[in-house]
Structures are given as structure tokens and as C-alpha cells.
N, C-alpha and C. Protein backbone atom coordinates (compact mmCIF):
# COMPACT_ATOMS: atom_id res chain seq x y z
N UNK A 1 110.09 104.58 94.59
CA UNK A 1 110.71 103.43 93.97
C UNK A 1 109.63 102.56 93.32
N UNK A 2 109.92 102.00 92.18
CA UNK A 2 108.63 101.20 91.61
C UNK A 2 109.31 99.88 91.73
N UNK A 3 108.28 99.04 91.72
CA UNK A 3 108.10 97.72 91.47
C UNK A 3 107.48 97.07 90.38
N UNK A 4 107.88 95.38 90.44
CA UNK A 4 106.61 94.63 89.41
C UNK A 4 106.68 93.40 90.36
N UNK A 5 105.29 92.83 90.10
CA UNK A 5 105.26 91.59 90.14
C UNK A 5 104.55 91.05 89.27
N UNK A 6 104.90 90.11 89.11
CA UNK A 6 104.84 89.13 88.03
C UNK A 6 103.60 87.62 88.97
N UNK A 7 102.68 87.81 88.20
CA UNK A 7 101.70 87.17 88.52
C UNK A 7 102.05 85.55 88.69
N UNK A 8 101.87 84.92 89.41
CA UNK A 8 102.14 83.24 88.86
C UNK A 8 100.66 82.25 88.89
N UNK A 9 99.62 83.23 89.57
CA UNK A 9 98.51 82.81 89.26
C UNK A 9 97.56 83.35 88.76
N UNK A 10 95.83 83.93 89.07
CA UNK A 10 95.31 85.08 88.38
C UNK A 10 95.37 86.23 88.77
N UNK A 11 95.50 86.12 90.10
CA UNK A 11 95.91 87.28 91.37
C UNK A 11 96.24 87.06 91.89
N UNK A 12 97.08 88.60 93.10
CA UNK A 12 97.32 88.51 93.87
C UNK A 12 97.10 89.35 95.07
N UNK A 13 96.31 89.34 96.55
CA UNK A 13 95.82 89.38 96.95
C UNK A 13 96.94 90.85 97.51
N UNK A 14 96.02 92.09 97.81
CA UNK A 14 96.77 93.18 98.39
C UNK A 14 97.82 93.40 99.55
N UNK A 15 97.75 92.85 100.38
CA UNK A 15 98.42 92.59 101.97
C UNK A 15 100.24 91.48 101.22
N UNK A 16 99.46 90.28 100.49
CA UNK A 16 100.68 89.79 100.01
C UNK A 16 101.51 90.61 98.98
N UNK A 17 101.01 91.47 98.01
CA UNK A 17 102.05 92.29 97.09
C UNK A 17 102.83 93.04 97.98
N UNK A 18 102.12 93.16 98.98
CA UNK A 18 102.95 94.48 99.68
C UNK A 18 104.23 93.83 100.53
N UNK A 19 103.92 92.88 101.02
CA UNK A 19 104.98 91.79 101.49
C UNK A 19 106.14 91.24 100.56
N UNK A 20 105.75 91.05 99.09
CA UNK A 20 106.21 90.46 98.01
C UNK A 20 107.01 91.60 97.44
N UNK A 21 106.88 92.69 97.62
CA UNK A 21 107.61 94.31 97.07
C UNK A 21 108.69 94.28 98.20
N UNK A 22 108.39 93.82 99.66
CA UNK A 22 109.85 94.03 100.45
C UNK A 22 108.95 95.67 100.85
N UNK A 23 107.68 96.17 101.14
CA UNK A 23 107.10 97.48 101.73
C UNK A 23 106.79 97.36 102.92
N UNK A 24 106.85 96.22 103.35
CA UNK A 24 106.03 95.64 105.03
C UNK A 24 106.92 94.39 105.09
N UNK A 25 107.25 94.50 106.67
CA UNK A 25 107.79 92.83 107.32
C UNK A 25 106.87 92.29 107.31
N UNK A 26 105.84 92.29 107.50
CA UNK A 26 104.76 91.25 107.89
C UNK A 26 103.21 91.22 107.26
N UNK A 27 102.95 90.36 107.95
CA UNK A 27 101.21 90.65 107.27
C UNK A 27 100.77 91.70 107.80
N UNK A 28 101.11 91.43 109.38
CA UNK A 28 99.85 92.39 110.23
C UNK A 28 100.18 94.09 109.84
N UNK A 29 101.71 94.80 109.46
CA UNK A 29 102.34 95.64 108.64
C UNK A 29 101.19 95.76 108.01
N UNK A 30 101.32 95.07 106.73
CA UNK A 30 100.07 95.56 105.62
C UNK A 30 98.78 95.42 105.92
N UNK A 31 98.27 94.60 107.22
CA UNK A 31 96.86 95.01 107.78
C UNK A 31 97.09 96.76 108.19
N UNK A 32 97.57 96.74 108.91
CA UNK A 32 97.51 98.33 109.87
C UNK A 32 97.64 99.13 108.45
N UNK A 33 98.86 98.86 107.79
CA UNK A 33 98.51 100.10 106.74
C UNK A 33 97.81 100.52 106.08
N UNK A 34 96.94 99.09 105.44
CA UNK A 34 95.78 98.76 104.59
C UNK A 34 94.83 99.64 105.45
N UNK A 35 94.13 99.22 107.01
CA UNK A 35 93.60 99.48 107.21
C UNK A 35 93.40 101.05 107.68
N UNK A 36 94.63 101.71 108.01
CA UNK A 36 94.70 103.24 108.02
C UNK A 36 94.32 103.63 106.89
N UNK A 37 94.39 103.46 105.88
CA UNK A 37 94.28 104.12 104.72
C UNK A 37 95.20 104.64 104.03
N UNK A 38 96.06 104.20 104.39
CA UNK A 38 97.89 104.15 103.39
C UNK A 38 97.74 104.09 102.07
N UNK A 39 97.15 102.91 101.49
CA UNK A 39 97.34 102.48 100.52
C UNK A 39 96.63 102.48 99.54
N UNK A 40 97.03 103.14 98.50
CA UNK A 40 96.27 102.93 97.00
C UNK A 40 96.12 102.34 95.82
N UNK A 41 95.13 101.48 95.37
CA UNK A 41 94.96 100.58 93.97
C UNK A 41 94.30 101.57 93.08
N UNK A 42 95.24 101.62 91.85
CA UNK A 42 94.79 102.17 90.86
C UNK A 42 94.03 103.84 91.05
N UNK A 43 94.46 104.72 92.27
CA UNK A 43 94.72 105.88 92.36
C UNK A 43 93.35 105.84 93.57
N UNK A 44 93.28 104.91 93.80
CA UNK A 44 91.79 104.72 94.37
C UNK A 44 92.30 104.42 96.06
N UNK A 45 92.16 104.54 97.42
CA UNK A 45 92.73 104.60 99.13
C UNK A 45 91.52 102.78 99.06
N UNK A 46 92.36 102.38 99.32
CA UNK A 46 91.84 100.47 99.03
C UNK A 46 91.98 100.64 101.18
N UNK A 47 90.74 99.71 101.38
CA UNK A 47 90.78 99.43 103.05
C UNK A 47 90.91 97.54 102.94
N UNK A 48 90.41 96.76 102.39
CA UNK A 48 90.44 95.58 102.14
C UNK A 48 91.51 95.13 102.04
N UNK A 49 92.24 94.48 103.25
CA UNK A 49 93.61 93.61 102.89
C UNK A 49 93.75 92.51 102.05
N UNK A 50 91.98 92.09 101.65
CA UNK A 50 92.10 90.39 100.94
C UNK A 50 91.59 91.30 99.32
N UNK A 51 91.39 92.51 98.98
CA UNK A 51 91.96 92.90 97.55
C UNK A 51 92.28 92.11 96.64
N UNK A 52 91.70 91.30 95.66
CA UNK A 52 92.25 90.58 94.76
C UNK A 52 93.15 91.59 93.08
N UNK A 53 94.12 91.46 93.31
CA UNK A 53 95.14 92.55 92.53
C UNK A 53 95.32 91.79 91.01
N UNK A 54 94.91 92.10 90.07
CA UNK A 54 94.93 91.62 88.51
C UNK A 54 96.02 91.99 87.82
N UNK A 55 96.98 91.22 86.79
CA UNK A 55 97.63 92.03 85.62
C UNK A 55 96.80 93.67 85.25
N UNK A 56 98.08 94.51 85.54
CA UNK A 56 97.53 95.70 85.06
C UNK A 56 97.10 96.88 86.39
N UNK A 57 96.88 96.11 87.34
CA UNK A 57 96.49 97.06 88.43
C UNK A 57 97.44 97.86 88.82
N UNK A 58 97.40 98.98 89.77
CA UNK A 58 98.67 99.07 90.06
C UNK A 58 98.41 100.10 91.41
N UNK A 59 99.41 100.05 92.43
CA UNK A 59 99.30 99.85 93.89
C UNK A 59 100.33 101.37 94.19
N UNK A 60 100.19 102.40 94.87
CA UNK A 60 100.93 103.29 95.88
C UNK A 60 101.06 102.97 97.09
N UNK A 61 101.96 103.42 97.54
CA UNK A 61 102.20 103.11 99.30
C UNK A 61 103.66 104.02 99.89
N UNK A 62 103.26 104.79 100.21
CA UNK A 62 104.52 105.68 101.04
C UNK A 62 105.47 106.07 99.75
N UNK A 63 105.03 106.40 98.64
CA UNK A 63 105.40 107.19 97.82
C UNK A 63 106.43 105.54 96.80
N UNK A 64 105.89 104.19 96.94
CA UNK A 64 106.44 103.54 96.29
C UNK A 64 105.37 103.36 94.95
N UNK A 65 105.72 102.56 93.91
CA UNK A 65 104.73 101.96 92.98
C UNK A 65 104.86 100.60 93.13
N UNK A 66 103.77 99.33 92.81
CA UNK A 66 104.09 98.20 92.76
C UNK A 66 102.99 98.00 91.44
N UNK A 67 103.76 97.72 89.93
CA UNK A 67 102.78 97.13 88.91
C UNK A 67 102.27 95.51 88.97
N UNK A 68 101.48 95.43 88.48
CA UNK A 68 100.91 93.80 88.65
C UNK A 68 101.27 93.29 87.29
N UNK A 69 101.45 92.67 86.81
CA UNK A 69 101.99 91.77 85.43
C UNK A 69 101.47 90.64 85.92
């Protein structure tokens, strides 16, 4: 399933998109996943939950997409 989010500032920080997509209940959710190695920015396995995410990036996670705008 893909996503967007729509930026309202310059970024947005990895752990919150994933919260903001509805992919994780919680923060600590996108800590553990982050930190297993779940998750990918821009085709790349990201470990950093504080990730600053730009227009244009774009995020995998359990076979979802989330674009950054």
C-alpha cells in the first residue's frame, strides 16, 4: 500500500512518518522496527529512528511505501 505525506515543515523525522502513515501504534513500534532493521529510506535498511526525511525521500516497511512531499 503506498502513502504520502505532505511535509508542513522541512522534515520529517523517520519513527514519526511511520506513525503519521497509520504503520506503527506507537513510537516505541517504530523504535523496535527501526531498530531491527525493518525499514528502508530510499532503498537503503535506515537504523536511526531520529532520520530526518526530506521532500522526495521515500520509505519501505513490511511491503508498504510512504512518499515525502
Amino acid at each position: 500500500m503506498d502513502h504520502v505525506i505532505d511535509l508542513r515543515d522541512d522534515y520529517i523525522k523517520l519513527g514519526q512518518a511511520l506513525k503519521a502513515a497509520g504503520l506503527v501504534e506507537s513510537g516505541v513500534d517504530a523504535k523496535f522496527a527501526i531498530v531491527d532493521g525493518l525499514v528502508k529510506v530510499n532503498g537503503v535498511v535506515e537504523i536511526q529512528r531520529g532520520k530526518k526525511l526530506y521532500s522526495g525521500d521515500k520509505v519501505e516497511f513490511e511491503g508498504n511505501n510512504i512518499e515525502i512531499r
